[in-house]
Protein backbone atom coordinates (compact mmCIF):
# COMPACT_ATOMS: atom_id res chain seq x y z
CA UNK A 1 0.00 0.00 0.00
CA UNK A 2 0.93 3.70 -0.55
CA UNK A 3 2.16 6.07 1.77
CA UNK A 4 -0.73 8.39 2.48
CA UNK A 5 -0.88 11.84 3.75
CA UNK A 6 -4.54 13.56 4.91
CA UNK A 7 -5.97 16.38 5.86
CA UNK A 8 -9.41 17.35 6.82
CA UNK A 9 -11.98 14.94 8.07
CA UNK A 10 -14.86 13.42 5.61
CA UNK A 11 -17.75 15.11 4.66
CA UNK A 12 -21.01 14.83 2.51
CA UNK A 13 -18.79 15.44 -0.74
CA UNK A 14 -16.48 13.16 -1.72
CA UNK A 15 -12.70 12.86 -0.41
CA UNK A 16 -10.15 14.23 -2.65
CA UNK A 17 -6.73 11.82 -3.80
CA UNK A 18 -3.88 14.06 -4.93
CA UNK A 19 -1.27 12.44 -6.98
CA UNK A 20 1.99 13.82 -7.32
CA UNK A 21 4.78 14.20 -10.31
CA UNK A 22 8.18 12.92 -11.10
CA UNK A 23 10.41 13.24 -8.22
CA UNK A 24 7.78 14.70 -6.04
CA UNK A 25 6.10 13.05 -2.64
CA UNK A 26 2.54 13.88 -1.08
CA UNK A 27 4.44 16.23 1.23
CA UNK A 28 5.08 18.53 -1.09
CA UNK A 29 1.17 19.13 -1.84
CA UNK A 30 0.87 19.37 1.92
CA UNK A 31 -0.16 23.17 1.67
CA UNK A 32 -2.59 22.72 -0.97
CA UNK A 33 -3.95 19.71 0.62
CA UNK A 34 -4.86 21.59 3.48
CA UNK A 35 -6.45 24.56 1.94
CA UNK A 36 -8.76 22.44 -0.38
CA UNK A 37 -9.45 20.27 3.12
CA UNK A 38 -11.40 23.04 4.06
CA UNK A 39 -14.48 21.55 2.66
CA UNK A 40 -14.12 18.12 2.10
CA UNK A 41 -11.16 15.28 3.52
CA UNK A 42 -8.07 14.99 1.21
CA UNK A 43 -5.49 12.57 0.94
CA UNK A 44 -2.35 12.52 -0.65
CA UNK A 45 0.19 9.82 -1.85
CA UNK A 46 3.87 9.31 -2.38
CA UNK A 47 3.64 7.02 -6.04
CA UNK A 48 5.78 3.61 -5.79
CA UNK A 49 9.86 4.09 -6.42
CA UNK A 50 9.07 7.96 -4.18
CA UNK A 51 9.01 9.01 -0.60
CA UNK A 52 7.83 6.61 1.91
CA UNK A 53 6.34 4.01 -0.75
CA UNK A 54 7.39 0.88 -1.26
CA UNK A 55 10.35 0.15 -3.97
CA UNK A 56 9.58 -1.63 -7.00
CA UNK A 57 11.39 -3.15 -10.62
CA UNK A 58 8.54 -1.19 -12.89
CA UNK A 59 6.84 2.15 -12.98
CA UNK A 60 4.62 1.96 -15.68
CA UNK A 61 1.14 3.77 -15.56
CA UNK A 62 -0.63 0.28 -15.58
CA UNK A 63 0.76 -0.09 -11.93
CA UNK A 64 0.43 3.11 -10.89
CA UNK A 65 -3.08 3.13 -11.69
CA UNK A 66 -3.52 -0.36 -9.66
CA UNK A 67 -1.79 1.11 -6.75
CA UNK A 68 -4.26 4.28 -6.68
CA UNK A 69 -7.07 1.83 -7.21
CA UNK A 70 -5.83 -0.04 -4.19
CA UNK A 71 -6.17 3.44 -1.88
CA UNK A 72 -9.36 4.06 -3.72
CA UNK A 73 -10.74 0.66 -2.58
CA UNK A 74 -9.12 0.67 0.93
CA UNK A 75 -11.08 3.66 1.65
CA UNK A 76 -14.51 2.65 0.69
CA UNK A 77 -15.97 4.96 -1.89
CA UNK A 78 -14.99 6.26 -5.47
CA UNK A 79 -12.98 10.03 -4.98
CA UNK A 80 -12.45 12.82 -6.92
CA UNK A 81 -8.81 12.26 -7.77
CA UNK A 82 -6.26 15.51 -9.25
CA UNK A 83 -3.10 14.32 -10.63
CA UNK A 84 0.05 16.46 -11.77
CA UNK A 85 2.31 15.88 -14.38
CA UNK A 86 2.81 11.91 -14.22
CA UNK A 87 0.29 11.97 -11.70
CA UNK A 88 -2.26 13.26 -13.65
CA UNK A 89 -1.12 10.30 -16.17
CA UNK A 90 -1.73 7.71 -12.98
CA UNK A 91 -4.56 9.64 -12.71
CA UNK A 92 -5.59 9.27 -16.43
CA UNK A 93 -4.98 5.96 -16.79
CA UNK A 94 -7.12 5.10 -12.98
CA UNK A 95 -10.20 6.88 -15.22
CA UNK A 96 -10.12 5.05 -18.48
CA UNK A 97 -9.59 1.85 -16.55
CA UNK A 98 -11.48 1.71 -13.23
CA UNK A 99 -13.79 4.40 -13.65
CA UNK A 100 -15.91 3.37 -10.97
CA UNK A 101 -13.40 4.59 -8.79
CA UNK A 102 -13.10 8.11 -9.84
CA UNK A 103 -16.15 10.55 -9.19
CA UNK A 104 -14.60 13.69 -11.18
CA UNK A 105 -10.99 14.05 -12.47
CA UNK A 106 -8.79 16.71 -12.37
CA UNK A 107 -5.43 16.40 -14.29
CA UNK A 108 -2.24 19.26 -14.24
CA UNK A 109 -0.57 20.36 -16.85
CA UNK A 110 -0.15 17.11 -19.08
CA UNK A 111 -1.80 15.02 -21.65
CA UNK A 112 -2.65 11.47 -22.46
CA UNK A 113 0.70 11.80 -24.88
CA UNK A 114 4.38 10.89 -25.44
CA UNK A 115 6.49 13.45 -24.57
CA UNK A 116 10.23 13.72 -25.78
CA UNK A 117 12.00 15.44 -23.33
CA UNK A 118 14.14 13.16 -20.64
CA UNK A 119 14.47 12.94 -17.33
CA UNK A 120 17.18 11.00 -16.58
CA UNK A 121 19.75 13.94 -16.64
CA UNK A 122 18.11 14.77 -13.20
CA UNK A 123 18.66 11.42 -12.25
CA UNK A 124 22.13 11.13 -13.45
CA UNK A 125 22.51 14.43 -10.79
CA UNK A 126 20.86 13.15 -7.87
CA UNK A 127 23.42 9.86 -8.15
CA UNK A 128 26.19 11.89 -8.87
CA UNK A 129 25.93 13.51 -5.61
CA UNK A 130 28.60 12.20 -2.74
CA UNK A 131 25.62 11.72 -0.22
CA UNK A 132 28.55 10.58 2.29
CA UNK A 133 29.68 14.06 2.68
CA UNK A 134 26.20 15.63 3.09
CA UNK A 135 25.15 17.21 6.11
CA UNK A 136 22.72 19.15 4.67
CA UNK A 137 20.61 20.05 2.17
CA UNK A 138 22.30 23.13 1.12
CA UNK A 139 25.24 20.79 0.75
CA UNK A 140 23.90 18.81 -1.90
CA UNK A 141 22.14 21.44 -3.73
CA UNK A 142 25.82 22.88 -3.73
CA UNK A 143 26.54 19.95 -5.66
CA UNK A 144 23.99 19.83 -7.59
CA UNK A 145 24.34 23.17 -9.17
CA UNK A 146 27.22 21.78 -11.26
CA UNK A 147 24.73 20.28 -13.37
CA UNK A 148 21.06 21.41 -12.80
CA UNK A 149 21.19 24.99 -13.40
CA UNK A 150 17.54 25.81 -11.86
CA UNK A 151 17.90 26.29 -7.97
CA UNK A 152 13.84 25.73 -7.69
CA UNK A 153 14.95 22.35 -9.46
CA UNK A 154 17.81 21.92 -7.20
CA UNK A 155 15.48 22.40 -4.04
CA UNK A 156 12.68 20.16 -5.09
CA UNK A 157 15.08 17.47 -5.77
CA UNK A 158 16.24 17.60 -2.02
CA UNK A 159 13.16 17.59 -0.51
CA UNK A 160 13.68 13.68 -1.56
CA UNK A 161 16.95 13.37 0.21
CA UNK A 162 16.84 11.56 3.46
CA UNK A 163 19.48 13.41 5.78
CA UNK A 164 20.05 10.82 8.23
CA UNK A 165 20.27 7.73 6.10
CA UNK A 166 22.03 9.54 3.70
CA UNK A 167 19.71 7.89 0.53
CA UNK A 168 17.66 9.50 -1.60
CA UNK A 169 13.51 8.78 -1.43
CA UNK A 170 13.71 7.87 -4.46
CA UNK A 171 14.46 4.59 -6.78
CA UNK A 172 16.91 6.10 -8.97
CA UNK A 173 17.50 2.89 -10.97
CA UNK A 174 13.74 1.65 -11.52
CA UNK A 175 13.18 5.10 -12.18
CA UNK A 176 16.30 5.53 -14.91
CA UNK A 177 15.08 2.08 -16.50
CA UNK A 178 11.53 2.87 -16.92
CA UNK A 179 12.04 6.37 -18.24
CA UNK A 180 10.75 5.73 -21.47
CA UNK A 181 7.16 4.22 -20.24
CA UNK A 182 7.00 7.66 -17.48
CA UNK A 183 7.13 9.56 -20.71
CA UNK A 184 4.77 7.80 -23.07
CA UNK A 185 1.16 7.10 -22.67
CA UNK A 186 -0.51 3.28 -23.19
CA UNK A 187 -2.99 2.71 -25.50
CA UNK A 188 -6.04 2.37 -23.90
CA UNK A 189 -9.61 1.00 -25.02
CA UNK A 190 -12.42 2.66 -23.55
CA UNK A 191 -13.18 6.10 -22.36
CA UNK A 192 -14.12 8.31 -19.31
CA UNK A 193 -17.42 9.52 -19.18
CA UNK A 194 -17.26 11.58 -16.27
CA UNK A 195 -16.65 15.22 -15.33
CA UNK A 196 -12.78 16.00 -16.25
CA UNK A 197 -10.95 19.53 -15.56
CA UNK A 198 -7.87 20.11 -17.60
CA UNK A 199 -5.62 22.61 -16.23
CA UNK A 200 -2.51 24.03 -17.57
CA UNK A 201 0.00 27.22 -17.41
CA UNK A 202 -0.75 29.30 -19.90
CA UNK A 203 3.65 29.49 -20.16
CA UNK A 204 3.55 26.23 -20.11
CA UNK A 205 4.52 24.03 -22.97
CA UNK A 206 3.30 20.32 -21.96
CA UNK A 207 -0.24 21.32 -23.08
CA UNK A 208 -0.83 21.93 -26.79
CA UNK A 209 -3.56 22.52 -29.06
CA UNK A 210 -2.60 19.32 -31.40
CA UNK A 211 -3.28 17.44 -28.13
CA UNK A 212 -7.16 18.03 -27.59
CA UNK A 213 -8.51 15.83 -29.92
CA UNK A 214 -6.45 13.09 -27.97
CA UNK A 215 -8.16 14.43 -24.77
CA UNK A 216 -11.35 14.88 -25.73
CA UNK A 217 -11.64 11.48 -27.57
CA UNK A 218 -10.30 9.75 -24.07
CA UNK A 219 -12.15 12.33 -21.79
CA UNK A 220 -15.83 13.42 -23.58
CA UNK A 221 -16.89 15.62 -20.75
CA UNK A 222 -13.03 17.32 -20.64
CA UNK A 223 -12.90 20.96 -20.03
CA UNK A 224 -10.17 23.13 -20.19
CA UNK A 225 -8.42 26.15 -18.06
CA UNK A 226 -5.27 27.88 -17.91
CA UNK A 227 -3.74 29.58 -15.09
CA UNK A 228 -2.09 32.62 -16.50
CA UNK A 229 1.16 33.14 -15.57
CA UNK A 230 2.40 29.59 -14.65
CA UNK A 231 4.50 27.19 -16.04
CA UNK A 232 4.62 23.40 -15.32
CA UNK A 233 4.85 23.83 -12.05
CA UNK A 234 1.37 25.58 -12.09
CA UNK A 235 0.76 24.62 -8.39
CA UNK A 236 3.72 25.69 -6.79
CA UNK A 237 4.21 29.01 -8.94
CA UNK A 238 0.37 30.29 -8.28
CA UNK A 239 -0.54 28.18 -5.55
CA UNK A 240 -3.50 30.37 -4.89
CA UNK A 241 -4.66 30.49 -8.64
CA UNK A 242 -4.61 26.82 -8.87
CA UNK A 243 -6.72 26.34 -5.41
CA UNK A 244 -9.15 28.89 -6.40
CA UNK A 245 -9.61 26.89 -9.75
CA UNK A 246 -9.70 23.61 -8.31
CA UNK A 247 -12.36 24.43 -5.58
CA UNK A 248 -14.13 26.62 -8.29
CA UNK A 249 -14.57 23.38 -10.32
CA UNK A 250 -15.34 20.81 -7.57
CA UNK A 251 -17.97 23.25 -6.49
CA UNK A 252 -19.90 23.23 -9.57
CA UNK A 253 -18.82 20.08 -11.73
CA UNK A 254 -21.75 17.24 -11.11
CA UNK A 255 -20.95 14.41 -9.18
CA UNK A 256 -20.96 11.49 -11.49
C-alpha cells in the first residue's frame, strides 16, 4: 500500500486523492492539501519508487493506476482524484480503466501523450551527488548546481533526500530504467465519461492545441483552463490560482 498523507476529516462530498509528479512526494502538496481540506477530507500519496512508498522493478502507468485503485478501494468509496504531471497520467490511466473509482478528475498540466523530453539527466545528478559528505541540504544542492542549473529544481530534488540515512527517497534505478514508459502514454480501449478539468500554465509548454482531440476522444466531458502566468509547475508558482480553480470546479462540476 501507498504512503498516504490527509488532511481534513470526511464530509457529505467526496474525499479528494492528490497524486503527485516525477520526483515529487505527497508532502510537497501538503499546503494545498490543506487549503482544499477546508471543505471536504483529502489525501495525498507518495507514487511507488518515491518518498515513503514501497520500492519496486517497474513504474509503468498500468501499476500506478492499480496502486491508486488499491487506496481508492481501501477507503470505501470512489474520490475525486487531481493528478500532476505523471500523476495526472496515474490519474488518467485510474479513469479510463477503473472508472468506478473516480467521481470527477482533475489532471495538471499534461496530456494522455508521449512526450520527448528526458528525465534521466536529473537522475544522473541526484546519483552523482557524494551523499557521504552531506550534512545538509544546502550541501547537496551545492553539488547539484554543477549540473542542474535551476535552484527551484535543485530544491525540489532535495526535498527527496533523506538526511540521516544519507539515501535518496527515491528509486533512482527503476526510475532511470523505466524512463521511457514515465514519458509515453498506453494505448487504452475505452473512455471516461465523467466530469474531467484540464488545467494548464498558460507558459507552459506540456499542453498543446494538437493534443485536444487526444483528450477529448479519451475524456468526452473534458474541459479546459489555464492559469495565466504559470508554467509546469502551475501549483507551486500560483498556488492560490490553482486552489481557487480547483475548488471553483469541484464546487460546480456534477458528481458522477
Amino acid at each position: 500500500m501507498l504512503n498516504l498523507n490527509e488532511y481534513g476529516t470526511a464530509t457529505n462530498l467526496p474525499d479528494l486523492l492528490i497524486v503527485h509528479g516525477l520526483f515529487g512526494s505527497g508532502r510537497n502538496w501538503s499546503a494545498i492539501g490543506k487549503r482544499l481540506a477546508m471543505t471536504r477530507r483529502v489525501v495525498s500519496v507518495d507514487q511507488r519508487n518515491h518518498g515513503h512508498s514501497p520500492w519496486f522493478d517497474t513504474h509503468s502507468y498500468e501499476d500506478m493506476a492499480a496502486d491508486l485503485a488499491e487506496v481508492i478501494e481501501a477507503q470505501g468509496k470512489p474520490m475525486d482524484v487531481l493528478g500532476h504531471s505523471m500523476g495526472g497520467k496515474a490519474a488518467m490511466v485510474l479513469a479510463l480503466t477503473r472508472p468506478e473509482l473516480v467521481k470527477r478528475l482533475i489532471v495538471a498540466d499534461i496530456a494522455p501523450v508521449t512526450y520527448e523530453h528526458d528525465q534521466t539527466q536529473h537522475i544522473q545528478s541526484m546519483q552523482s551527488v557524494d551523499l557521504s559528505t552531506v550534512a545538509k541540504r544546502s550541501e547537496a544542492m551545492d553539488q547539484l548546481a554543477e549540473t542542474v542549473h535551476d535552484p527551484a529544481l535543485r530544491s525540489f530534488f532535495t526535498q527527496s533526500l533523506d538526511l540521516e540515512a544519507k539515501r535518496w527517497r527515491l528509486n533512482l534505478e527503476t526510475l532511470d530504467r523505466e524512463m521511457p514508459k514515465i514519458l509515453a502514454f498506453p494505448e487504452l480501449d475505452g473512455t471516461y465519461e465523467g466530469p474531467a478539468l484540464f488545467l494548464s500554465g498558460a507558459d507552459s509548454e506540456y499542453v498543446r492545441p494538437e493534443h485536444r482531440p487526444t483528450m477529448r476522444a479519451l475524456f468526452p466531458k473534458a474541459r479546459f483552463a489555464k492559469i495565466t502566468g504559470a508554467g509546469h509547475w502551475l501549483h507551486a508558482e500560483k498556488p492560490r490560482e490553482f486552489i481557487q480553480s480547483v475548488q471553483a470546479w469541484l464546487d460546480h462540476a456534477p458528481v458522477s
